[in-house]
PDB file of N, CA and C in Angstrom:
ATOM      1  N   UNK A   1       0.851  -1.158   0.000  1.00  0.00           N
ATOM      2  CA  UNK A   1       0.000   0.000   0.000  1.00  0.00           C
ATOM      3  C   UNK A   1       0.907   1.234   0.000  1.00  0.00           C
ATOM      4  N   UNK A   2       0.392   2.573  -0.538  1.00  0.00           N
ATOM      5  CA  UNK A   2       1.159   3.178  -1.066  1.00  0.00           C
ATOM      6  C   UNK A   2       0.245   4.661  -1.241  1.00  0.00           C
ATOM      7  N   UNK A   3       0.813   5.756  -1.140  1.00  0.00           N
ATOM      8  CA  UNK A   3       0.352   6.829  -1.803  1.00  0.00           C
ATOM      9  C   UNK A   3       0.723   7.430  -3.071  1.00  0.00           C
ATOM     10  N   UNK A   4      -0.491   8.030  -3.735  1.00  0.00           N
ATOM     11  CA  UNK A   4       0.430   8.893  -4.667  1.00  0.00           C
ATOM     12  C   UNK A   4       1.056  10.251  -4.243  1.00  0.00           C
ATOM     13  N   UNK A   5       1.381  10.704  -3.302  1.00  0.00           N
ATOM     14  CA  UNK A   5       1.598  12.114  -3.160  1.00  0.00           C
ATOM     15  C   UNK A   5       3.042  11.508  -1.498  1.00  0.00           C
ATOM     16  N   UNK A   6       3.800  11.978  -1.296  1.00  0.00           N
ATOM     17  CA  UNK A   6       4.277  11.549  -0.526  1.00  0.00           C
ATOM     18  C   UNK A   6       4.542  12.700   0.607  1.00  0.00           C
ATOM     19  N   UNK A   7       4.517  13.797   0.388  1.00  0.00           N
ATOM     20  CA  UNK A   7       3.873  15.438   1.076  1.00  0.00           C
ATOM     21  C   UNK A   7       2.797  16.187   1.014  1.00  0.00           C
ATOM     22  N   UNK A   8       1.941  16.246   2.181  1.00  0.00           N
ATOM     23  CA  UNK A   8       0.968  16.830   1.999  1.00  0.00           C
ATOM     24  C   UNK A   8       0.729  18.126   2.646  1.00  0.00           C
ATOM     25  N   UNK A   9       0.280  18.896   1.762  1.00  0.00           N
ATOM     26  CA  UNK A   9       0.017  20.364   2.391  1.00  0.00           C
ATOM     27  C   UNK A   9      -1.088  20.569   3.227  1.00  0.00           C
ATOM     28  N   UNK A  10      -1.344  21.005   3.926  1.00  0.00           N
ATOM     29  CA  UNK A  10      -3.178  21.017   4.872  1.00  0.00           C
ATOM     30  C   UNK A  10      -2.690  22.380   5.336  1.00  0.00           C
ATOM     31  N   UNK A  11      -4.321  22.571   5.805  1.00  0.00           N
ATOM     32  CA  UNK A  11      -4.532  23.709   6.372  1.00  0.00           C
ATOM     33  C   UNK A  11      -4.974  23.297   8.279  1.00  0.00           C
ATOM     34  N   UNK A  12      -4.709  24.010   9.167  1.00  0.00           N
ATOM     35  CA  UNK A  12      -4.739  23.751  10.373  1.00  0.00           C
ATOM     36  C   UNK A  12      -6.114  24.381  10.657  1.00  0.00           C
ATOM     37  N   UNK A  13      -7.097  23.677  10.606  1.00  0.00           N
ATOM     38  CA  UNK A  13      -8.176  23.984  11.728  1.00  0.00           C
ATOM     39  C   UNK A  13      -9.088  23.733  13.218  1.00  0.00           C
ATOM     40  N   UNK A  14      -7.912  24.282  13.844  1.00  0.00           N
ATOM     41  CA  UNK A  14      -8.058  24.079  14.940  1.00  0.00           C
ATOM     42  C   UNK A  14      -6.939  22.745  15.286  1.00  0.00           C
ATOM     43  N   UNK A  15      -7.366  21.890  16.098  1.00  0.00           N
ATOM     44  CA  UNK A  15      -6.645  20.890  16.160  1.00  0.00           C
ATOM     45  C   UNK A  15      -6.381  19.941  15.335  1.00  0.00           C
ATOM     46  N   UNK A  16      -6.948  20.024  14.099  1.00  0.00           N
ATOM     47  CA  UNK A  16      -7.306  19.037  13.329  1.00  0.00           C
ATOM     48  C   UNK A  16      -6.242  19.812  11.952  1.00  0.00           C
ATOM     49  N   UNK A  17      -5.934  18.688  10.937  1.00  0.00           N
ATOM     50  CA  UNK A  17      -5.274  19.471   9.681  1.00  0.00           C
ATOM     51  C   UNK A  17      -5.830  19.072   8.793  1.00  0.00           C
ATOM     52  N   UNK A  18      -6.285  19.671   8.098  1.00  0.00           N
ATOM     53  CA  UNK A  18      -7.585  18.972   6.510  1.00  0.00           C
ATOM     54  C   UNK A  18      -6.393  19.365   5.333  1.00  0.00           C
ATOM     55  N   UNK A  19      -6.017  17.928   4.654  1.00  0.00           N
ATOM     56  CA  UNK A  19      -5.466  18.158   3.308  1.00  0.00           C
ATOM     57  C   UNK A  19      -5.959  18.707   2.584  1.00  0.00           C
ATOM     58  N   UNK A  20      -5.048  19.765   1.770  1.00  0.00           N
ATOM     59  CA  UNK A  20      -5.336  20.068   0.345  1.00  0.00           C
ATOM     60  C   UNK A  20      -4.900  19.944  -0.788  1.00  0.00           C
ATOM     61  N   UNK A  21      -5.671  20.218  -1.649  1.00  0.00           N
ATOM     62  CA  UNK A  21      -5.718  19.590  -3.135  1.00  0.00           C
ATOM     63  C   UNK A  21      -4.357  19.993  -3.550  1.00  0.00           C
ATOM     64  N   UNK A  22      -3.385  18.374  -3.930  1.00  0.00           N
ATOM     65  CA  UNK A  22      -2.516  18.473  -4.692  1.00  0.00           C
ATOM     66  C   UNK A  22      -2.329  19.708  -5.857  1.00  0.00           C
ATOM     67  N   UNK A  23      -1.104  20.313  -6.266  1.00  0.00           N
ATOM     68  CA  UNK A  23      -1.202  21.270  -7.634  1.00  0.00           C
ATOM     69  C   UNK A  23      -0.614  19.904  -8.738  1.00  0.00           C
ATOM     70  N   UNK A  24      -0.913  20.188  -9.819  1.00  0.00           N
ATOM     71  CA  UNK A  24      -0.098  19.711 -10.828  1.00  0.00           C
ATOM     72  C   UNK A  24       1.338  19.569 -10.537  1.00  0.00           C
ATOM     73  N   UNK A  25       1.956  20.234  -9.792  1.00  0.00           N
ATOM     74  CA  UNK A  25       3.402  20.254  -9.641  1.00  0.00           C
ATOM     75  C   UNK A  25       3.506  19.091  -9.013  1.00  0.00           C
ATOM     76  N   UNK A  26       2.985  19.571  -7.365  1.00  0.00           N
ATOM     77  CA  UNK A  26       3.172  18.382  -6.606  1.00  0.00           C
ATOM     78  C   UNK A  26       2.460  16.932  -7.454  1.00  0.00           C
ATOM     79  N   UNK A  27       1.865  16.533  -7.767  1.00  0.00           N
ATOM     80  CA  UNK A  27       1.670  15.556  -8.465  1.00  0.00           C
ATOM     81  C   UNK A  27       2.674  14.951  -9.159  1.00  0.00           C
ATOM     82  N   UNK A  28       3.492  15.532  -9.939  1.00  0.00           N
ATOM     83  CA  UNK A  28       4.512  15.520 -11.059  1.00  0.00           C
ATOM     84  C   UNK A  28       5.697  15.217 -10.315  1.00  0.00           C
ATOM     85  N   UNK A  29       5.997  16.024  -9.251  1.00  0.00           N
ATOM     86  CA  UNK A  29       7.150  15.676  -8.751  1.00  0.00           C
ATOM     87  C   UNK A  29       7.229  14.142  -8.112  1.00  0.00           C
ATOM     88  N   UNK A  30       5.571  13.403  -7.678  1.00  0.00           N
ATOM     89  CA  UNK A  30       6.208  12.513  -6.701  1.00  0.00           C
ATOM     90  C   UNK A  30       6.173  11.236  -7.551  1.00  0.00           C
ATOM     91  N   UNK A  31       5.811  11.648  -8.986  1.00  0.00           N
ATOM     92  CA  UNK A  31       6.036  10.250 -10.007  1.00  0.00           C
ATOM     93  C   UNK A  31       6.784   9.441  -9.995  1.00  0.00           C
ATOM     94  N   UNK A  32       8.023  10.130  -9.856  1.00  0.00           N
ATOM     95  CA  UNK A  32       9.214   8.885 -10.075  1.00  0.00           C
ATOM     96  C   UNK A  32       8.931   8.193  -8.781  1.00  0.00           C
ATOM     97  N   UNK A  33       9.096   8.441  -7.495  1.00  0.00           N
ATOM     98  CA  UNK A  33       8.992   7.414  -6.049  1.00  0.00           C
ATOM     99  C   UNK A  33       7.973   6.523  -6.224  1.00  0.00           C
ATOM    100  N   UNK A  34       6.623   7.264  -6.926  1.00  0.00           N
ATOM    101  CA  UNK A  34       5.800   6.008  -7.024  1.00  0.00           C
ATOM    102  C   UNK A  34       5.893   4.885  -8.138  1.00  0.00           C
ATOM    103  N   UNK A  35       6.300   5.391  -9.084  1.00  0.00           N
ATOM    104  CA  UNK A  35       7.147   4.385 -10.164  1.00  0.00           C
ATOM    105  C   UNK A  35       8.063   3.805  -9.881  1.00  0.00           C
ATOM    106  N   UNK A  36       8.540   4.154  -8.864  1.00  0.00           N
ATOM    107  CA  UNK A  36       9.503   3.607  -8.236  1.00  0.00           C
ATOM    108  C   UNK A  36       9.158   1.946  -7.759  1.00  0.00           C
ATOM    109  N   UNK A  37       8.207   2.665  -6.633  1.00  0.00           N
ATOM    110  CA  UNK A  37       7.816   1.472  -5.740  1.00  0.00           C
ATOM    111  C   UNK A  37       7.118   0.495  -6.739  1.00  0.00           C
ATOM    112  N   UNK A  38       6.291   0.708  -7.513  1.00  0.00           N
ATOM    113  CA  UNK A  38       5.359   0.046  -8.708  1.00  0.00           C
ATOM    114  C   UNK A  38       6.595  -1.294  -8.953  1.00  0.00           C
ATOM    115  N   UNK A  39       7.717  -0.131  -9.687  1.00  0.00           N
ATOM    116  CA  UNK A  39       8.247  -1.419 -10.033  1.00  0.00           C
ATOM    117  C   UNK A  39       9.533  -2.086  -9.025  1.00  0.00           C
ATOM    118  N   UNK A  40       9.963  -1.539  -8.000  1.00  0.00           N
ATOM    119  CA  UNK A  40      10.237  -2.698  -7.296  1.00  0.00           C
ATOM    120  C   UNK A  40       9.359  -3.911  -6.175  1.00  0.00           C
ATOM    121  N   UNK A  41       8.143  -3.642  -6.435  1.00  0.00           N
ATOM    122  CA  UNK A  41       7.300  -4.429  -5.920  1.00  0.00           C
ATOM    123  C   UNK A  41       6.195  -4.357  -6.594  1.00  0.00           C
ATOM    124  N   UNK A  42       6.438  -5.063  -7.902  1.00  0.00           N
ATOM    125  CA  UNK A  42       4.550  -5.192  -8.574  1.00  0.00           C
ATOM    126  C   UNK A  42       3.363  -5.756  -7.770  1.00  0.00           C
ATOM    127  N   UNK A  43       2.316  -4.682  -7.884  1.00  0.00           N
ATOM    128  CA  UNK A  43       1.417  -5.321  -7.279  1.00  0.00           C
ATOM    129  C   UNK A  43       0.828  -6.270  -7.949  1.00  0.00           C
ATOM    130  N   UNK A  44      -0.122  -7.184  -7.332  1.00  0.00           N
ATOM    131  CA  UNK A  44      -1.450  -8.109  -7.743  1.00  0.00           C
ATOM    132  C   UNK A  44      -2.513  -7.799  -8.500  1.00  0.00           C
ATOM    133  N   UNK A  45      -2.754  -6.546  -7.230  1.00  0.00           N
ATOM    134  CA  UNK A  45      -3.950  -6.243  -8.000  1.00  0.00           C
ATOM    135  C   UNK A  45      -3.895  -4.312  -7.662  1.00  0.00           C
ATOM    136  N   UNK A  46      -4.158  -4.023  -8.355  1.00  0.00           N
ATOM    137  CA  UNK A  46      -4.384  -1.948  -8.638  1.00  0.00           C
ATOM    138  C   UNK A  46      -5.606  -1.636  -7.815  1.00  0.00           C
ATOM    139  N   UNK A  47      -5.639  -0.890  -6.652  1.00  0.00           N
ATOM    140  CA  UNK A  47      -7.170   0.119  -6.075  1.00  0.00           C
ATOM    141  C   UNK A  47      -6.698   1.167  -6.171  1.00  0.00           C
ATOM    142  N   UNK A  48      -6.985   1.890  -6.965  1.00  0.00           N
ATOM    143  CA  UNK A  48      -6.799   3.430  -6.585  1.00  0.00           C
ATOM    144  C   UNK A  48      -8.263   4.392  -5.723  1.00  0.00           C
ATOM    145  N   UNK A  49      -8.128   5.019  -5.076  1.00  0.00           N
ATOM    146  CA  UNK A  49      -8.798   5.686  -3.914  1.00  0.00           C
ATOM    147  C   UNK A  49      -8.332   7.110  -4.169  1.00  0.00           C
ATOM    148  N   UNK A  50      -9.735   7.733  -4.100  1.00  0.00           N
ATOM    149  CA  UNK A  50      -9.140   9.310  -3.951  1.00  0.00           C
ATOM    150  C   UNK A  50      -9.523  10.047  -5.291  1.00  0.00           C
ATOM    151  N   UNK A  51      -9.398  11.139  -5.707  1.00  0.00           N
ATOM    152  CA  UNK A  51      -9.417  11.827  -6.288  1.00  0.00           C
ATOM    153  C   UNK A  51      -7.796  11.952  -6.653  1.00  0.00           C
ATOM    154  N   UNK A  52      -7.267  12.365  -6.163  1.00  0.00           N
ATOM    155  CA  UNK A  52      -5.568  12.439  -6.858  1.00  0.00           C
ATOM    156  C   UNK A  52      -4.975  10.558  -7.489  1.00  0.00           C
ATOM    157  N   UNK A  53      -5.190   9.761  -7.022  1.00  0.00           N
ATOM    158  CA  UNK A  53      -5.004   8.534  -7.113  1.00  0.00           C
ATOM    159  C   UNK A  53      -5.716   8.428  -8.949  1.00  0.00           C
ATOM    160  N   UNK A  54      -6.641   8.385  -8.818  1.00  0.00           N
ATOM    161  CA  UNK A  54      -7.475   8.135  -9.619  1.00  0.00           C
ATOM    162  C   UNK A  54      -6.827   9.024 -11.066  1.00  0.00           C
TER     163      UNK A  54
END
């Protein structure tokens, strides 16, 4: 299991931190790590979850 984004930006409300929406950049940048992992451990089977995943 795995993310696509490996930094996430949020906003602090209150005690709590609510992620926000990846930019194109950040997306782009964390390609290679997840291509990474893809191929030193192929998965079985693919779920993608999420809106950025997807």
């Amino acid at each position: 299991m795995t993310n696509a984004l490996k930094h996430f930006a949020f906003t602090r409300r209150g005690e709590r931190r609510i992620h926000d929406r990846p930019s194109r950049h950040e997306i782009e940048a964390c390609k290679p790590w997840l291509g990474a992992e893809l191929d030193a451990e192929p998965p079985e089977i693919d779920v993608l979850l999420g809106a950025t995943a997807a």
